[in-house]
Protein backbone atom coordinates (compact mmCIF):
# COMPACT_ATOMS: atom_id res chain seq x y z
CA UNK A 1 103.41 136.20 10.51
CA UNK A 2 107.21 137.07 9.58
CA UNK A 3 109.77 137.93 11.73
CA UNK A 4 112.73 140.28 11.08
CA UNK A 5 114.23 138.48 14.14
CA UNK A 6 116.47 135.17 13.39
CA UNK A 7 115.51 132.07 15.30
CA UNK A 8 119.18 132.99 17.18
CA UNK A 9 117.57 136.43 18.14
CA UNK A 10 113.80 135.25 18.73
CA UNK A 11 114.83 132.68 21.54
CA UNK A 12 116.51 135.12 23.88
CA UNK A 13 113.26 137.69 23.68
CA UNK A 14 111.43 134.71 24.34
CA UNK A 15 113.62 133.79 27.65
CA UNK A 16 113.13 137.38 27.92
CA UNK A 17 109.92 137.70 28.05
CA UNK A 18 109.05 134.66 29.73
CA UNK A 19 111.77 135.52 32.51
CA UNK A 20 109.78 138.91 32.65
CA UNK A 21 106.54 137.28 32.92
CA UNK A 22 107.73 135.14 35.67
CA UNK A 23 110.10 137.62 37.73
CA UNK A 24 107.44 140.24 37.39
CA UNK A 25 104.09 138.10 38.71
CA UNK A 26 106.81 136.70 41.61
CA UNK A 27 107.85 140.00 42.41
CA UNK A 28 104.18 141.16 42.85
CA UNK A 29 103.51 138.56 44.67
CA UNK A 30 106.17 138.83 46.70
CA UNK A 31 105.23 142.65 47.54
CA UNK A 32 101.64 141.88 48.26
CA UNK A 33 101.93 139.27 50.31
CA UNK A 34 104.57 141.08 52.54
CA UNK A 35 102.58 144.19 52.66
CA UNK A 36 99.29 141.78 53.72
CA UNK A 37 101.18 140.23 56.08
CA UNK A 38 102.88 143.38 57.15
CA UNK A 39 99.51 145.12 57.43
CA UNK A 40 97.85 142.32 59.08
CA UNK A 41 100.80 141.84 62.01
CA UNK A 42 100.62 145.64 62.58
CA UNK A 43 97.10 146.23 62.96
CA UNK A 44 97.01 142.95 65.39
CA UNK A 45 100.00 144.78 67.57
CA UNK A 46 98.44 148.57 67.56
CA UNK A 47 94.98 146.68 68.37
CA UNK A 48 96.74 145.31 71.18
CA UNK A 49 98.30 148.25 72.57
CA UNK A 50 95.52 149.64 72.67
CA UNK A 51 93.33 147.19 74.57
CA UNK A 52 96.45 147.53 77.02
CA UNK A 53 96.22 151.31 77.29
CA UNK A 54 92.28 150.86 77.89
CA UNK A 55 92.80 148.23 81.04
CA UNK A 56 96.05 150.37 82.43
CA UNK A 57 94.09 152.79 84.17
CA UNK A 58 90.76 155.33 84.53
CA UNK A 59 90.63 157.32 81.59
CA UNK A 60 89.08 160.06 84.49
CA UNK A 61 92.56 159.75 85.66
CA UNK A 62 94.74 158.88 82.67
CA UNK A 63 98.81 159.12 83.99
CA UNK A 64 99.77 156.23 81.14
CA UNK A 65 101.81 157.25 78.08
CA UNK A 66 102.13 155.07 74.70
CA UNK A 67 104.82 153.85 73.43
CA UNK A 68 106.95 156.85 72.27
CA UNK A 69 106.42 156.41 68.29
CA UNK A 70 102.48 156.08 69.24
CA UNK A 71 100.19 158.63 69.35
CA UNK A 72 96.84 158.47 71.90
CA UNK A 73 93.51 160.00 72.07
CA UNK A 74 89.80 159.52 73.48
CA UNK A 75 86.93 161.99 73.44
CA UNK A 76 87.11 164.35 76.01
CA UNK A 77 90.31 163.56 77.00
CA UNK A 78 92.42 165.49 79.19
CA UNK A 79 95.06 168.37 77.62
CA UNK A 80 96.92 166.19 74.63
CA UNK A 81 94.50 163.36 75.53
CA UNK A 82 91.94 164.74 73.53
CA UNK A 83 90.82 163.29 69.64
CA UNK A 84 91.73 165.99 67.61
CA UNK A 85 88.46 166.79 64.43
CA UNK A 86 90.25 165.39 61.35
CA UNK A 87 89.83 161.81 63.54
CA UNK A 88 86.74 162.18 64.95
CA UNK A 89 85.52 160.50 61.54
CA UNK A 90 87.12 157.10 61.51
CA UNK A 91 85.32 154.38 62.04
CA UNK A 92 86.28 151.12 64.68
CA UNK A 93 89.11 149.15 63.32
CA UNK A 94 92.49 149.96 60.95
CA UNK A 95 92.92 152.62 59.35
CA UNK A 96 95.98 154.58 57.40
CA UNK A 97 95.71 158.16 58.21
CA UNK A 98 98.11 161.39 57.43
CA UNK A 99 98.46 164.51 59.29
CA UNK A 100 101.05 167.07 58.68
CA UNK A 101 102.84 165.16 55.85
CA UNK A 102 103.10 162.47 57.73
CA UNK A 103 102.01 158.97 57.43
CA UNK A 104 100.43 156.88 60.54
CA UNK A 105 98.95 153.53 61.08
CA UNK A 106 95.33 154.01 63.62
CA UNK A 107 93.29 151.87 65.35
CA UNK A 108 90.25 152.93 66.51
CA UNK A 109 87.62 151.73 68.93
CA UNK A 110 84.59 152.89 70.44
CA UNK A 111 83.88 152.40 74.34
CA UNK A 112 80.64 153.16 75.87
CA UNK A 113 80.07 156.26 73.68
CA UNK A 114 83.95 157.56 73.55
CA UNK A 115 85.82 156.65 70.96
CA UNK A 116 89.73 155.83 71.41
CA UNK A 117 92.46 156.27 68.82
CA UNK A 118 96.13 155.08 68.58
CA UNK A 119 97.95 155.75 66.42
CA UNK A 120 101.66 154.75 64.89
CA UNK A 121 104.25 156.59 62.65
CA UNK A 122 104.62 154.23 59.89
CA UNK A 123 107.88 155.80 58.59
CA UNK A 124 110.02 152.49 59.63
CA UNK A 125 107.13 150.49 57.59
CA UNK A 126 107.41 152.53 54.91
CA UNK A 127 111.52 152.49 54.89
CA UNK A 128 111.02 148.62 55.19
CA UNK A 129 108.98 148.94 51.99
CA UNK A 130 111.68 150.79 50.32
CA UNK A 131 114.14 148.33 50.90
CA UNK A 132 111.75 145.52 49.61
CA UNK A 133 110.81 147.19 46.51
CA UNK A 134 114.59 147.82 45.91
CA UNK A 135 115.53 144.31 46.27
CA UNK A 136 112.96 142.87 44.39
CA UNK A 137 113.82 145.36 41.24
CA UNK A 138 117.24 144.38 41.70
CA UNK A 139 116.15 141.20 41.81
CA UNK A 140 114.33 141.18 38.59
CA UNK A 141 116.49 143.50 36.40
CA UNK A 142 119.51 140.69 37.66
CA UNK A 143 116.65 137.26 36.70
CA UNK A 144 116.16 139.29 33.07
CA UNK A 145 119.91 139.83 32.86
CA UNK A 146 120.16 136.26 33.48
CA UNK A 147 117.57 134.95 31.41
CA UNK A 148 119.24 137.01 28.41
CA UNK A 149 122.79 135.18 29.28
CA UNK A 150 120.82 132.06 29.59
CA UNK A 151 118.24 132.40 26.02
CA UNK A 152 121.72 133.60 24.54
CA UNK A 153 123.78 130.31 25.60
CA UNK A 154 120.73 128.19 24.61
CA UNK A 155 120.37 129.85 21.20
CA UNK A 156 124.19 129.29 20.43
CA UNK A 157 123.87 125.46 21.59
CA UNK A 158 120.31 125.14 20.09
CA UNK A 159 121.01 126.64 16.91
CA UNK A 160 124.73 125.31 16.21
CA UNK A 161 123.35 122.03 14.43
CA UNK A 162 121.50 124.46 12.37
CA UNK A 163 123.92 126.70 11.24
CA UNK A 164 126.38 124.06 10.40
CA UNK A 165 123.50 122.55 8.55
CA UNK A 166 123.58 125.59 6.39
CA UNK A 167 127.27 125.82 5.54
CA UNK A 168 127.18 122.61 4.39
CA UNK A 169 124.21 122.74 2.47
CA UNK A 170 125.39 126.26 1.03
CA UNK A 171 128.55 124.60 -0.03
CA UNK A 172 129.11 124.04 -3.75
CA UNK A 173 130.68 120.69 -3.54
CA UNK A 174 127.15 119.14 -2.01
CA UNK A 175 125.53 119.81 -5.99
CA UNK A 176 128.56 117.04 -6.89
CA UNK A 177 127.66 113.42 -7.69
CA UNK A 178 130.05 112.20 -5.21
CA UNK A 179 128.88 114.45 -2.05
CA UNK A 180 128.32 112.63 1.14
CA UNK A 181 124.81 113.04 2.54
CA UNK A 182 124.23 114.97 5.43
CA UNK A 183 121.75 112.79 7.57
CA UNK A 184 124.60 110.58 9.12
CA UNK A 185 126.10 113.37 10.95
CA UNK A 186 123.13 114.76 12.67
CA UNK A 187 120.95 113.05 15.36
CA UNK A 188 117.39 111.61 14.79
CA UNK A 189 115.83 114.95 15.96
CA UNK A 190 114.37 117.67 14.08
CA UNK A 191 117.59 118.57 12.74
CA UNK A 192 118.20 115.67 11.58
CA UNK A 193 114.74 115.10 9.47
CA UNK A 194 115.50 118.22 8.04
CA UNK A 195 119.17 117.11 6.40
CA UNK A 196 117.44 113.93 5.42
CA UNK A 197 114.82 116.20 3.61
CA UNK A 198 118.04 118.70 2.48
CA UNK A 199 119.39 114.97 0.93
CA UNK A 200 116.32 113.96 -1.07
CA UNK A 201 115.82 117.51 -2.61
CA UNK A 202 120.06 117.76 -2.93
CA UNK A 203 119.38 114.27 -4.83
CA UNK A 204 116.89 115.62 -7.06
CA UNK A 205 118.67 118.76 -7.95
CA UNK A 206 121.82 116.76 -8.66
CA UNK A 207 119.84 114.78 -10.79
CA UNK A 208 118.07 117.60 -12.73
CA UNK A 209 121.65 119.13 -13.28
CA UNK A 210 123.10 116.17 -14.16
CA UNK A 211 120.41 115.85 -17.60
CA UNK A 212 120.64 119.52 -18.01
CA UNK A 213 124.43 119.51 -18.74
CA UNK A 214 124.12 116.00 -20.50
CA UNK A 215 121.13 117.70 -22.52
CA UNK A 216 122.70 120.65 -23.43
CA UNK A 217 126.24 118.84 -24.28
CA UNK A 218 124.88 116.45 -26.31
CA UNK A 219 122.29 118.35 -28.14
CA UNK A 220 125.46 120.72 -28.83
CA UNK A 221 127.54 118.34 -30.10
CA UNK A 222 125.33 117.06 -32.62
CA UNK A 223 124.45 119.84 -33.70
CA UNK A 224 127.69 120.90 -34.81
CA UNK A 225 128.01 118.28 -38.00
CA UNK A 226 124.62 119.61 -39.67
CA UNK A 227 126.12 122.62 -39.56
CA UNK A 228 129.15 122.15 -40.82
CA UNK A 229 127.31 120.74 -43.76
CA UNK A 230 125.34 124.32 -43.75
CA UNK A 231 128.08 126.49 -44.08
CA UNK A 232 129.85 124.35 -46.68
CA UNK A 233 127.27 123.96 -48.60
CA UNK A 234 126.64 128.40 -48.97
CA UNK A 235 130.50 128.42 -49.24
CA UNK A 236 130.05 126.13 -52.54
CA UNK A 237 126.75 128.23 -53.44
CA UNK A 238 128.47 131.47 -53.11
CA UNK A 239 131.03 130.60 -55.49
CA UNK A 240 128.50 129.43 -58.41
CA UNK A 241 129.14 132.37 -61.06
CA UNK A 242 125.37 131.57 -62.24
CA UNK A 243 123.63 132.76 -59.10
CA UNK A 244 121.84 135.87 -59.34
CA UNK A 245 121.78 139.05 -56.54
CA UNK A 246 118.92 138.13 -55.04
CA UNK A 247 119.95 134.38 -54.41
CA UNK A 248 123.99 135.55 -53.31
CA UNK A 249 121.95 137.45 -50.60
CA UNK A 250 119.78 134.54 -49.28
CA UNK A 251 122.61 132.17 -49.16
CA UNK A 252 124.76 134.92 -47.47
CA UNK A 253 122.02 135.68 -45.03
CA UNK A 254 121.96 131.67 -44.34
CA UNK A 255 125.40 131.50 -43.77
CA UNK A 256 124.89 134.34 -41.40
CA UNK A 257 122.84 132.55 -39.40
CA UNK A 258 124.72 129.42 -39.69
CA UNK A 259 127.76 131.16 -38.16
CA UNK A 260 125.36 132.68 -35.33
CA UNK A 261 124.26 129.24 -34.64
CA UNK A 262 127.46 127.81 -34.06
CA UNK A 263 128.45 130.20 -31.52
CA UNK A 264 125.27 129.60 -30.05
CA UNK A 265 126.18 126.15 -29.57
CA UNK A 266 129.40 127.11 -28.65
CA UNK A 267 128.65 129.25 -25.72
CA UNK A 268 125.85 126.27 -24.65
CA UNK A 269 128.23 123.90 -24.36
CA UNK A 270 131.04 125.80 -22.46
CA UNK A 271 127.81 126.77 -19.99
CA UNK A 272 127.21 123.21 -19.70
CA UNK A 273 130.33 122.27 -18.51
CA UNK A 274 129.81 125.83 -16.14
CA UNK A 275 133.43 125.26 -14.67
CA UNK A 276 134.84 128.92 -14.41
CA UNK A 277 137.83 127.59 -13.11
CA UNK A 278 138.52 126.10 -16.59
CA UNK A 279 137.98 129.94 -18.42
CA UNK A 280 141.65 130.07 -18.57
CA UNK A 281 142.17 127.41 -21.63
CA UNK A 282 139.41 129.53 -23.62
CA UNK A 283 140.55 131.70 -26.12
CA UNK A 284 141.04 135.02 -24.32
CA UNK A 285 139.95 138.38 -26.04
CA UNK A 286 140.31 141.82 -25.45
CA UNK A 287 136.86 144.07 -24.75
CA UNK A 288 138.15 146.44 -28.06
CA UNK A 289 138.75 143.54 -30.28
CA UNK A 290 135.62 141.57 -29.48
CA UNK A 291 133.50 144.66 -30.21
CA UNK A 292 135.35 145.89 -33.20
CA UNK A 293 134.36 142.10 -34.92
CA UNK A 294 130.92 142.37 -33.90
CA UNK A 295 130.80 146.02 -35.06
CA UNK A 296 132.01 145.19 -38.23
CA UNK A 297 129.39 142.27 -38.39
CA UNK A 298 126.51 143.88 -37.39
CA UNK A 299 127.00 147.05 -39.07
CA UNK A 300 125.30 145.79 -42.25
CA UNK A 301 122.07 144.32 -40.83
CA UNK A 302 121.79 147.86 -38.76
CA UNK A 303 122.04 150.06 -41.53
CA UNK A 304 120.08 148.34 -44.06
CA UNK A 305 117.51 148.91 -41.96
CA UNK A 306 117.63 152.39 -41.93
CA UNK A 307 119.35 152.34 -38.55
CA UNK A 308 122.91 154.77 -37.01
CA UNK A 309 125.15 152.33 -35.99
CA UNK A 310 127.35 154.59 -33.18
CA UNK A 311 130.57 153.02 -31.66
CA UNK A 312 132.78 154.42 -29.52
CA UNK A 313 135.82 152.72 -28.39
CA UNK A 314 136.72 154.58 -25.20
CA UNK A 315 139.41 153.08 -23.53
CA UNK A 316 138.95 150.20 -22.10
CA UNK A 317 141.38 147.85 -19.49
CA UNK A 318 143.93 145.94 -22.23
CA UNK A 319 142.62 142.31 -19.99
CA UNK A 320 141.79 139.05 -21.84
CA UNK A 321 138.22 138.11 -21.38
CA UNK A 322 136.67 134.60 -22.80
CA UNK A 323 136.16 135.47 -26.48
CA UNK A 324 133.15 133.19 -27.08
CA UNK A 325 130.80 134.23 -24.25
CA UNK A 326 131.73 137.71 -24.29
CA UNK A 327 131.21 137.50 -27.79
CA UNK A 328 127.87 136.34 -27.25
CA UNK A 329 126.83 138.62 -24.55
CA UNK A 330 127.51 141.57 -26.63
CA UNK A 331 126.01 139.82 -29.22
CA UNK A 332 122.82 139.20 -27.88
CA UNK A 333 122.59 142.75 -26.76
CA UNK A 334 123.14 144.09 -30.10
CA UNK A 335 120.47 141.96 -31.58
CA UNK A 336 117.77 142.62 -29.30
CA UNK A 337 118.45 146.66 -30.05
CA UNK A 338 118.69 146.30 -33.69
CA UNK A 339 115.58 143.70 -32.96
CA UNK A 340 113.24 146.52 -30.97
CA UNK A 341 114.59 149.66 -32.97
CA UNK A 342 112.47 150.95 -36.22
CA UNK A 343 114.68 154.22 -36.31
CA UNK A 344 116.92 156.31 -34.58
CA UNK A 345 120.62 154.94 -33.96
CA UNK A 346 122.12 151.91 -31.97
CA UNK A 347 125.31 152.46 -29.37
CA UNK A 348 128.11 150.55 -28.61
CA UNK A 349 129.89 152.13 -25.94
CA UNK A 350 133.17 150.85 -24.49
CA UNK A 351 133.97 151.51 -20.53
CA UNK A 352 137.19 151.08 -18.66
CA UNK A 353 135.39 148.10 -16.87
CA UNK A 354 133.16 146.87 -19.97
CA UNK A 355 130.40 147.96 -21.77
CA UNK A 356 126.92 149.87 -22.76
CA UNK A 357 124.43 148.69 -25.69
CA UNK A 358 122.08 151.97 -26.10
CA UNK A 359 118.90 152.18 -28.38
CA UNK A 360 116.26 154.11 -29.42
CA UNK A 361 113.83 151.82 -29.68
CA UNK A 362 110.15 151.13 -28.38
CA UNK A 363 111.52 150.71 -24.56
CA UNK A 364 110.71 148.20 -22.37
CA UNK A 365 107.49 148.54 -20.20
CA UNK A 366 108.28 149.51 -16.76
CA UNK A 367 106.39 146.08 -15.53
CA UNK A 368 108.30 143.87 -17.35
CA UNK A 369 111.65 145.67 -16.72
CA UNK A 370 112.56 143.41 -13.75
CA UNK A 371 111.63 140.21 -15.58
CA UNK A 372 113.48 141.09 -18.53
CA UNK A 373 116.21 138.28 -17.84
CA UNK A 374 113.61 135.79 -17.52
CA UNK A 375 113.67 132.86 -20.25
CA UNK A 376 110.87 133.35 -22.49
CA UNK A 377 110.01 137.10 -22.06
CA UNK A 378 110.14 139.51 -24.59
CA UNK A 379 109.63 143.46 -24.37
CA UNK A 380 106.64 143.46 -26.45
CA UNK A 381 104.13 140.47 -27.44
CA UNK A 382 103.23 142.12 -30.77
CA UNK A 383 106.68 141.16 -32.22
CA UNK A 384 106.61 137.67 -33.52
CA UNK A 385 110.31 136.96 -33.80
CA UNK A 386 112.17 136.01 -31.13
CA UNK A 387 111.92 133.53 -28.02
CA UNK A 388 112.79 135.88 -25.58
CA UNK A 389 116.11 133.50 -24.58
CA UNK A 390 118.40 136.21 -25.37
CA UNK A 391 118.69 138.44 -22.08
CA UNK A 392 118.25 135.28 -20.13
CA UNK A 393 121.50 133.72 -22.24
CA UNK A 394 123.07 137.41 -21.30
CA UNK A 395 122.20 136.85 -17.46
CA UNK A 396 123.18 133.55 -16.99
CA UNK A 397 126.47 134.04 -18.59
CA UNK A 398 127.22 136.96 -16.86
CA UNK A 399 126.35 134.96 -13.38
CA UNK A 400 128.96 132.49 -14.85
CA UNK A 401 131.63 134.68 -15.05
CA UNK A 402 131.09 136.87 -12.54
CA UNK A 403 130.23 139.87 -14.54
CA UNK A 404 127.31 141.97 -14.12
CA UNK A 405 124.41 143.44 -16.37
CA UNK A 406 121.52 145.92 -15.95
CA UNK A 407 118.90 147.98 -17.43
CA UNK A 408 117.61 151.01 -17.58
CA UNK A 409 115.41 153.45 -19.77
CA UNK A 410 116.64 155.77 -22.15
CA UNK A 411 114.75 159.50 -22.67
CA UNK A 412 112.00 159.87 -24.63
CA UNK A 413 112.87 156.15 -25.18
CA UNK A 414 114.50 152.98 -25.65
CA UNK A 415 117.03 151.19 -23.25
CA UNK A 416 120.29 150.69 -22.22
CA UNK A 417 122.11 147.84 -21.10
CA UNK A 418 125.38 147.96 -18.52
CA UNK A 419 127.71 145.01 -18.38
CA UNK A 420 130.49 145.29 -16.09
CA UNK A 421 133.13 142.62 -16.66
CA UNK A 422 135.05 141.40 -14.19
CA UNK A 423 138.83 139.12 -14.50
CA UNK A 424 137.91 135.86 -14.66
């Protein structure tokens, strides 16, 4: 079962409640027992005045009055003496009667035959109830006021560990090799098992980040000399006089991807280090010049496939922005429209705040729209090219930079991607 509650907020409704529970059964109590005991001591005193009024005198020859908030009458009684119909019906003992929108307590008794009633305006009773019932609402609106104060106090105290737990677990500096664990400062309670857990899985993460960056720094590096030796080696090709037009175009389409890779490798290795503080000794490029190099380098591939290459400049912010990821974000972008277009036209569009890659391509199902950024997903399985790595390169270098990127649909189709860049 989930709560929309925090623990904070589900502790006082449970004093709440509980305090409720508690204050509401005592209160009950409290008001039947009072009116039992009430009820009980009453009928034992009208019972009694009336055995009194029975031995005073002859009831041939009745002179005795009750008591002045009592009322008395007998069958065939003299003048006032005598038991009016509507009590003619009550049976011997207690009884709570009302005449004339009033309320009375009666005793009755039978005598040889006649039967005798008292009875007893009830209205101090009843004012007595009043009273009780008011003090023992008071008296539970002020115990659930309390228990609220009370939950509230034990929910700051009770949760405190707990929230402190979270701050420091939330804090970047506990993914670094040289963070202090957490256990030490907590007591062996539940709190405490819970940072020692928060320590073993910190350890593991820091260990799985640790061979991620090593991974991707090393395999980077390394891969840097074979392809040097790549793009040498089409440089030297492309300047034999003997090869033919076919050939030039292989060898230029190698070096094309040669010169991909090694921004590839590029960007992988400044996300392995994943420091933005150190963006600032990048080479810094303006929006408009990054997108006017990879216009002029994609512009080819698009329209030899039979594609409109569209870019508008707009006017974008005249900021410095890292030249090799942005580079690759755009770049990315451009080759998964050119990758999922067959015809119709390709936009660049530049914004005040960054930029839009539109297509008219084959869309993106609406299912897979939200995984899109995912590594390993493409927008259609019947295209063999591709990884799908590209939008989740394009995602995780925008959450490295503190940029942003979405997608939506294009009409009658094809997509559009939205990055909004941000000063790093």
């Amino acid at each position: 079962m989930e709560f929309k509650q925090s623990l904070a907020q589900r502790i006082i409704i449970a004093f709440a409640l509980m305090s409720a529970l508690v204050a509401g059964a005592f209160a009950m109590g409290i008001v039947a027992t009072v009116h039992l005991v009430e009820e009980k001591l009453i009928s034992a005193g009208l019972g009694g005045d009336l055995q009194r009024l029975l031995l005073m005198d002859n009831v041939t020859d009745w002179s005795h009055r009750p008591e002045p908030d009592q009322l008395f009458y007998f069958s065939n009684g003299p003048g006032d003496f005598n038991l009016p119909k509507d009590l003619r019906h009550l049976e011997p003992g207690f009884h709570e009667v009302f005449r004339e929108n009033l309320s009375y307590h009666a005793m009755v008794e039978i005598v040889d035959g006649r039967r005798y009633v008292l009875l007893q305006d009830q209205s101090d009773f009843e004012e007595r109830e009043r009273v009780l019932f008011a003090v023992v609402l008071v008296g539970f609106v002020l115990s659930l006021a309390l228990a609220v104060f009370l939950g509230w106090v034990l929910a700051r105290k009770v949760m405190a560990p707990v929230v402190r737990l979270a701050r420091q677990v939330r804090h970047r500096d506990q993914l670094l090799g040289l963070a202090p664990p957490l256990a030490p400062d907590y007591a062996a309670d539940e709190v405490g098992e819970l940072a020692v857990a928060f320590d073993a899985t910190l350890g593991r993460l820091r260990q799985a980040l640790t061979r991620e960056r090593l991974f991707t720094s090393d395999v980077s590096h390394e891969l840097r000399t074979p392809l040097m030796i790549l793009a040498s080696s089409c440089e030297l090709l492309l300047e034999n006089p003997g090869l033919d037009q076919r050939g030039r175009a292989q060898v230029e389409r190698i070096a094309r991807a040669c010169e991909e890779m090694r921004e590839l490798v590029q960007t992988f290795l400044m996300l392995a280090r994943a420091k933005r503080e150190d963006n600032s000794m990048s080479p810094q490029q303006p929006l408009g010049q990054v997108a006017e190099g990879l216009v002029g380098l994609w512009r080819g591939p698009i329209e030899s496939k039979g594609l409109k290459l569209i870019f508008e400049p707009g006017n974008p912010e005249a900021k410095g922005y890292n030249a090799t990821l942005l580079h690759a974000v755009m770049g990315n972008l451009l080759r998964n429209a050119l990758h999922y277009t067959e015809r119709g036209f390709i936009r660049l569009s530049l914004t005040g705040t960054g930029f839009l890659v539109e297509d008219s391509g084959v869309g993106i199902p609406e299912e897979k729209r939200e995984a899109m950024f995912e590594p390993f997903v493409r927008g259609t399985e019947k295209r063999g090219e591709g990884l799908g790595l590209g939008l989740s390169l394009v995602q995780r270098i925008c959450e490295n930079q503190g940029w942003s990127v979405s997608l939506t649909t294009m009409e009658p189709s094809g997509c559009r991607f939205q990055v909004e860049l941000s000063r790093t």
